[in-house]
Every structure is written in C-alpha cells, then in structure tokens.
C-alpha atoms as a PDB file:
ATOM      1  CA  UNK A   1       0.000   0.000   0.000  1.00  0.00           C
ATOM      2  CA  UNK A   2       1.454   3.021  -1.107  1.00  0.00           C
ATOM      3  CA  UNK A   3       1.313   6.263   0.834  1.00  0.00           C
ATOM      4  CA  UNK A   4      -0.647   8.035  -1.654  1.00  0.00           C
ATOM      5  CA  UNK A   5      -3.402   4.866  -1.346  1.00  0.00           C
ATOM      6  CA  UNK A   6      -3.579   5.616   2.668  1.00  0.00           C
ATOM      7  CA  UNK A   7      -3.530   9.690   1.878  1.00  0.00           C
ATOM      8  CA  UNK A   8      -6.944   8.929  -0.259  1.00  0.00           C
ATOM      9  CA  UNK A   9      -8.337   6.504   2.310  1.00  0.00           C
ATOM     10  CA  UNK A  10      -7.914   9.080   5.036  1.00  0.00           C
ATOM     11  CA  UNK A  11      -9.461  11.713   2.683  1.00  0.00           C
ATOM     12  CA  UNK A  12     -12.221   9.328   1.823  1.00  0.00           C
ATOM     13  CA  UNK A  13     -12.988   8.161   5.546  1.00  0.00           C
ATOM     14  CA  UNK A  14     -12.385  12.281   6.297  1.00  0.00           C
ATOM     15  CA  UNK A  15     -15.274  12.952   4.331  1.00  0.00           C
ATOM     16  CA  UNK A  16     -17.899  10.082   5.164  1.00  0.00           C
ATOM     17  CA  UNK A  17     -17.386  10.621   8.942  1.00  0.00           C
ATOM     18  CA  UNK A  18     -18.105  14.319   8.176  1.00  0.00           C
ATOM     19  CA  UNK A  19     -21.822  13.370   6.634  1.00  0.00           C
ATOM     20  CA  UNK A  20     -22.048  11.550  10.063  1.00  0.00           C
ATOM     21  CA  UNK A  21     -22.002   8.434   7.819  1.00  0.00           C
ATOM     22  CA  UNK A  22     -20.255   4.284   9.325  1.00  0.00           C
ATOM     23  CA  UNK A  23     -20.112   2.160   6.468  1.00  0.00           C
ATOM     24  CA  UNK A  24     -22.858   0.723   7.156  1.00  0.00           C
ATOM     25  CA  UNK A  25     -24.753   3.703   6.509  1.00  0.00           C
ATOM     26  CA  UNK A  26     -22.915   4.628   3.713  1.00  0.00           C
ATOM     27  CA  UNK A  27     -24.016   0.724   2.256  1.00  0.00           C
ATOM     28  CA  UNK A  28     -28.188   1.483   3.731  1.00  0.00           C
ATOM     29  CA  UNK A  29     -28.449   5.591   1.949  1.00  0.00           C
ATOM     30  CA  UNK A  30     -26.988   4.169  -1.351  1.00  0.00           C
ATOM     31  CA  UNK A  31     -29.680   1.280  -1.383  1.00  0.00           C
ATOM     32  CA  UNK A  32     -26.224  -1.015  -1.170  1.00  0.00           C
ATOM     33  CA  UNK A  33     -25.192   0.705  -4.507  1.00  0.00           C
ATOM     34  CA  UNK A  34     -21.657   1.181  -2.215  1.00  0.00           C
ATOM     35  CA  UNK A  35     -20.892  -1.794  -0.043  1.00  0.00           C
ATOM     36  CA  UNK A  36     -19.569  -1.499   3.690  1.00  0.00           C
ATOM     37  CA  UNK A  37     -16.674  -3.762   2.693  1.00  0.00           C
ATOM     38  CA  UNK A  38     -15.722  -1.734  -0.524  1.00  0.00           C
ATOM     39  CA  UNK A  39     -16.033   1.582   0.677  1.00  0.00           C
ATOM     40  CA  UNK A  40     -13.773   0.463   3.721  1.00  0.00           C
ATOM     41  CA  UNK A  41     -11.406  -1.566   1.627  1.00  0.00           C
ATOM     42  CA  UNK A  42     -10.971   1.849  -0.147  1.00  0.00           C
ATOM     43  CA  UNK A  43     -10.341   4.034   3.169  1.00  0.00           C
ATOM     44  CA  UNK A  44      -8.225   1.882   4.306  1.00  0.00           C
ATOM     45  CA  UNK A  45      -5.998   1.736   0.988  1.00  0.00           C
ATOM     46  CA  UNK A  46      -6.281  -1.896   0.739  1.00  0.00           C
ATOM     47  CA  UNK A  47      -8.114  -1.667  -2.322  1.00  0.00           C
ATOM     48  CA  UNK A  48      -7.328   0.590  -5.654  1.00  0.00           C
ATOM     49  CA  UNK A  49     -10.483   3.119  -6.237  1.00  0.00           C
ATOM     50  CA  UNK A  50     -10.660   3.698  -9.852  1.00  0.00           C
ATOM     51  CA  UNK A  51     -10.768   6.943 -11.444  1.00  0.00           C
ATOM     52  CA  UNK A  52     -14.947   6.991 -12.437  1.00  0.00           C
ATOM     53  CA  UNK A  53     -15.747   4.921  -9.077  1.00  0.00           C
ATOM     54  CA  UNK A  54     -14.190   8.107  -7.327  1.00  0.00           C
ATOM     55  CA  UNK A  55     -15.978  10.412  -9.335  1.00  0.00           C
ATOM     56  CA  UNK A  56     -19.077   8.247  -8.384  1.00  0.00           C
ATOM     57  CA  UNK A  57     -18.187   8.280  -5.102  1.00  0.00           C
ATOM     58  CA  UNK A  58     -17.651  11.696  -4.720  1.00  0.00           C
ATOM     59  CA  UNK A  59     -21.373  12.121  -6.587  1.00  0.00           C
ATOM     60  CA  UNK A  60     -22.889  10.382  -3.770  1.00  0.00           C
ATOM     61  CA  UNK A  61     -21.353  12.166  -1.181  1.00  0.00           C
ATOM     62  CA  UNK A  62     -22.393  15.748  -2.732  1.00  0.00           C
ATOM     63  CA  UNK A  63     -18.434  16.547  -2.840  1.00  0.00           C
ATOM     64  CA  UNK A  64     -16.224  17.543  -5.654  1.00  0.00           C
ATOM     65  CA  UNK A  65     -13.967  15.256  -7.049  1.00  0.00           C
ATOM     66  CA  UNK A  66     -11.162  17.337  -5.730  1.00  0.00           C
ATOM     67  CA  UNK A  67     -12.314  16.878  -1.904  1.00  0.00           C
ATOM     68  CA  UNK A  68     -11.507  13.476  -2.223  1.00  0.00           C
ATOM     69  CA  UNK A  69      -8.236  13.934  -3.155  1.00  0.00           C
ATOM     70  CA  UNK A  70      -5.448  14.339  -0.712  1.00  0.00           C
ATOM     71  CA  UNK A  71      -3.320  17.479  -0.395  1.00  0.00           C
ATOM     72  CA  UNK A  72      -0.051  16.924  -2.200  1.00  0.00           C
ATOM     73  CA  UNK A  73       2.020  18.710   0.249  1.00  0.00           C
ATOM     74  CA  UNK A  74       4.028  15.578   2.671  1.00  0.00           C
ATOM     75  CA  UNK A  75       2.713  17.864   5.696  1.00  0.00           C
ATOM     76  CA  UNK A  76      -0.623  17.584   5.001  1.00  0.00           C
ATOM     77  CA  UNK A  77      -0.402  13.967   4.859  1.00  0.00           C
ATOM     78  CA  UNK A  78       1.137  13.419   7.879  1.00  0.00           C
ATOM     79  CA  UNK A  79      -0.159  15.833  10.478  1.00  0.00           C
ATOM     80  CA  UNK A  80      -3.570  16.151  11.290  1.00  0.00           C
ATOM     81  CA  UNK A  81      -4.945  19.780  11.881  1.00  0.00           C
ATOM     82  CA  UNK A  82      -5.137  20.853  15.597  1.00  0.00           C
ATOM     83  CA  UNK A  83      -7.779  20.406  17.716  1.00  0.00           C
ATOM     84  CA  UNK A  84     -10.388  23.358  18.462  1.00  0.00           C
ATOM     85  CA  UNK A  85     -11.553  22.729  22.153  1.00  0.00           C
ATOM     86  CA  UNK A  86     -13.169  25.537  23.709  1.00  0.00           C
ATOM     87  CA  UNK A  87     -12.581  25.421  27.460  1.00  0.00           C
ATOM     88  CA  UNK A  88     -16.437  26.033  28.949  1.00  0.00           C
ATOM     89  CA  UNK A  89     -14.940  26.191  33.006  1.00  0.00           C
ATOM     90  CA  UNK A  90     -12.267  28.951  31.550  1.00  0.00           C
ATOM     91  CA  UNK A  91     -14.952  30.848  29.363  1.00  0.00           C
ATOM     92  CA  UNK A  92     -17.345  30.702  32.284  1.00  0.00           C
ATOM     93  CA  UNK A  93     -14.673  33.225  33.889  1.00  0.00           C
ATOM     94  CA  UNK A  94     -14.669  35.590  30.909  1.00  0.00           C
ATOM     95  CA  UNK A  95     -16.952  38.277  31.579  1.00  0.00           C
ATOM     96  CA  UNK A  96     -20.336  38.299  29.916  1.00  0.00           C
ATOM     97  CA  UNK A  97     -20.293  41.113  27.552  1.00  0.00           C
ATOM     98  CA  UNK A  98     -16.828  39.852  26.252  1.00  0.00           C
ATOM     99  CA  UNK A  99     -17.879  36.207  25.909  1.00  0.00           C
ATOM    100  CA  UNK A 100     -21.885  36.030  25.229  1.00  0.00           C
ATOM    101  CA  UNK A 101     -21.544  35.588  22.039  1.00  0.00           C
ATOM    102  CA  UNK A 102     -18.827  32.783  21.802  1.00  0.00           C
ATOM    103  CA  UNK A 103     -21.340  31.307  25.338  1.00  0.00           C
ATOM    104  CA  UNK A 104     -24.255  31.683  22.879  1.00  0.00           C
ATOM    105  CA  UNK A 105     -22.782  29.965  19.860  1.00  0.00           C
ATOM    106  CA  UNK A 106     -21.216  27.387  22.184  1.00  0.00           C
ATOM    107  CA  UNK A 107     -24.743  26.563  24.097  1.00  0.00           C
ATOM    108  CA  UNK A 108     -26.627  26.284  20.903  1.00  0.00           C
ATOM    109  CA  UNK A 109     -23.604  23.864  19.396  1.00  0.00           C
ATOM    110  CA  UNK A 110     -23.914  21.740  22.959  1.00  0.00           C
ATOM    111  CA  UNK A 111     -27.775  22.061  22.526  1.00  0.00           C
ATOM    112  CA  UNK A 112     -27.775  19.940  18.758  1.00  0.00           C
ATOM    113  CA  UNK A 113     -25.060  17.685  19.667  1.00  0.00           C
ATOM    114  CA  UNK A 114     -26.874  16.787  23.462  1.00  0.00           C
ATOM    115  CA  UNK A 115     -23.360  17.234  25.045  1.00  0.00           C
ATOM    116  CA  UNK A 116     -23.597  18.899  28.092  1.00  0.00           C
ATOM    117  CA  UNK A 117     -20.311  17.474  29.721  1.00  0.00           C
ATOM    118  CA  UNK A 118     -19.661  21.581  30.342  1.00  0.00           C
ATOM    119  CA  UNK A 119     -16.171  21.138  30.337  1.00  0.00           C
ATOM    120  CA  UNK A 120     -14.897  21.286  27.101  1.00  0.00           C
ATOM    121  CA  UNK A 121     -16.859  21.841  23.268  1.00  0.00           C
ATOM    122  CA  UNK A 122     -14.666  20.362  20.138  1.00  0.00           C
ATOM    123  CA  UNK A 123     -15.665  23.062  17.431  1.00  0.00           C
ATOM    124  CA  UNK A 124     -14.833  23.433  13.521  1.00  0.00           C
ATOM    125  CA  UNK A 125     -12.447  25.623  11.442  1.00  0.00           C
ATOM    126  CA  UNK A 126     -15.926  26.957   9.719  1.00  0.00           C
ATOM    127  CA  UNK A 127     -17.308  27.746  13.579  1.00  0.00           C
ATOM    128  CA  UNK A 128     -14.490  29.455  14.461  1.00  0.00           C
ATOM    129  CA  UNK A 129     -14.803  31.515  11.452  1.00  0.00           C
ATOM    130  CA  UNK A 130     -18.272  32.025  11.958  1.00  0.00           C
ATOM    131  CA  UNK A 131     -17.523  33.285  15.722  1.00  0.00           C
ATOM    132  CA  UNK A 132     -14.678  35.948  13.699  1.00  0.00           C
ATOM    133  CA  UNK A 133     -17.476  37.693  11.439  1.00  0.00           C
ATOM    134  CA  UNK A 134     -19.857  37.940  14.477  1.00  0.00           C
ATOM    135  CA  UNK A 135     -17.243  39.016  16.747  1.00  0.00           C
ATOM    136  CA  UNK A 136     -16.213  41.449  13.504  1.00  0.00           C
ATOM    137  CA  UNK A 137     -12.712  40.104  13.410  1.00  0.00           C
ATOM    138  CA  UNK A 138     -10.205  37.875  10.956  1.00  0.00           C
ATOM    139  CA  UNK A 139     -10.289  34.244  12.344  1.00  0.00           C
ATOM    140  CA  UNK A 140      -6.337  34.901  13.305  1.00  0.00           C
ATOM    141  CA  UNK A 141      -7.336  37.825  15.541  1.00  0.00           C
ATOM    142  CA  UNK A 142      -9.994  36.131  17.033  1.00  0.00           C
ATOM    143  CA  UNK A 143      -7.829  32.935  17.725  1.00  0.00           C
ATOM    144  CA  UNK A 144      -5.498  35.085  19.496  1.00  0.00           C
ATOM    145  CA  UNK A 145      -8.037  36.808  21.668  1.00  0.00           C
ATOM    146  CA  UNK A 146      -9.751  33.319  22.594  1.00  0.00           C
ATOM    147  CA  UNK A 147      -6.015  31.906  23.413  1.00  0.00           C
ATOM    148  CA  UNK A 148      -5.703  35.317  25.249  1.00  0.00           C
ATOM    149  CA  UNK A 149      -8.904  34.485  27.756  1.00  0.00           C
ATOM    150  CA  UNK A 150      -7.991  30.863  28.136  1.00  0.00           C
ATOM    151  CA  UNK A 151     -10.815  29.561  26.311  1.00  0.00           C
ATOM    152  CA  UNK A 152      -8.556  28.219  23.523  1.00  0.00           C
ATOM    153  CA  UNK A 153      -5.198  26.203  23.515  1.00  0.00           C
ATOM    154  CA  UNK A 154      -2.213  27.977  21.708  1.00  0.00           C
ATOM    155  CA  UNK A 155      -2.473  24.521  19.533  1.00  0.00           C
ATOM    156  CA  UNK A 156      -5.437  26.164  17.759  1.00  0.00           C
ATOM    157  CA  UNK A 157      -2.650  28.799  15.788  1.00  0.00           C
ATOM    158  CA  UNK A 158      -2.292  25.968  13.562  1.00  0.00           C
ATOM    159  CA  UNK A 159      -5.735  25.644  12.520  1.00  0.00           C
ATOM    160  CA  UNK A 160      -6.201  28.863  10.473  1.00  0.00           C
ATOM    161  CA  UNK A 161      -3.633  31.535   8.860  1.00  0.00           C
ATOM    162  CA  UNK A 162      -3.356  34.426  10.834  1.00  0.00           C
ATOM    163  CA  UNK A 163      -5.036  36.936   8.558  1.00  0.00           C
END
C-alpha cells in the first residue's frame, strides 16, 4: 500500500465521517449501490479506487472530485490539523459582555449535539470563522483573543492563517 493509497483513504474516511455516515450507513443511503466492505477496503488503501468509481463516489457524497483527493504537500499527509476545544470552566470566567456571544454559539452547538459534559466543546475551522465575522474580526485575531482568555489552547494557531 502506497502512501498516496492511505492519503486517499484518510481523505475518503475524512469525508464520510463528516456526513455523520459508518459504512454501514454509507451501504443502507446508497440502497447497497456502495458496499460497507468496498467503501472500507478503499479508506483503508487496501483496495485501488478507480478513477470513475471516485468520481461516483464523490457524486454520492455531494463533494467535488477534488475533496476526495489528498493534499499533495508531505505535511498535510502526515499531520492532522489541531484540535479546536473551547474550554467552557475557563470561558465561564470571561466576563459576559466579552464572551456572550462565543457562550451563545457554544450553548446552541452543545444544545444539537446533546453534550452537556460543560467542560470542554470540540468546534470546527468553519465555527471558528463564523464566531470571527460575528465578533467582527479575521479568524487569526480572534484565535489570538480566545487563546488570550484561556478559552482556547495555543495549539489552535495551527488551525487557520493568521489573517
């Protein structure tokens, strides 16, 4: 198995866990069109995904072809992007007309996922960018101030560009 084979299986996987699909499910919403044991065989680079079955695949998952591919760069291969925990103790000691809008947006994220552990909240690049254009700053600027209050590990740098 090459690394390029396991690059595109991670991709592939990347993607179905991201439409909250197992393989299973993948096998049941494509009326078994895509078999569990396939569509695994592929993630896990064990077997070769031809060129149209990937643009087939990538048709059933609603992606472009491109998504599926992985990032040439040796980097991206190999290291996984941080991380985004937001601390919910630390942001608890933020003061409210600071943090009520990242306590909103974090409540209403715990609220659809039923996670109420009030700890800690795993969040997306896309929700952190979301929290930058209501907060009416660049995702970088915003990282920084959340690292600032404690709510967000230094790690988190490495998610976006600053700016």
């Amino acid at each position: 198995m090459t690394d390029y084979a396991k690059a595109l299986g991670a991709r592939l996987r990347a993607i179905r866990q991201q439409q909250g699909l197992s393989l299973h499910g993948v096998e049941e919403k494509s009326q078994e069109r895509w078999k569990a044991v396939v569509v695994g065989s592929y993630e896990r680079g064990d077997r070769a995904v031809t060129v149209q079955k990937l643009a087939e695949l990538a048709d059933f998952y609603g992606v472009p072809v491109s998504e599926l591919l992985p990032d040439s760069s040796p980097a991206a291969a190999t290291e996984p992007p941080p991380r985004l925990v937001i601390d919910l103790e630390q942001l608890n000691q933020v003061p409210a007309e600071k943090a009520g809008p990242l306590a909103r947006y974090a409540q209403t994220i715990q609220s659809q996922r039923g996670d109420y552990n009030g700890r800690i909240l795993s969040i997306r690049q896309e929700d952190l960018r979301t929290l930058a254009v209501i907060y009416d700053q660049s995702p970088g600027a915003l990282t920084e101030q959340l690292i600032t209050w404690g709510v967000l590990n230094p790690e988190a740098r490495r998610a976006l560009p600053l700016d």
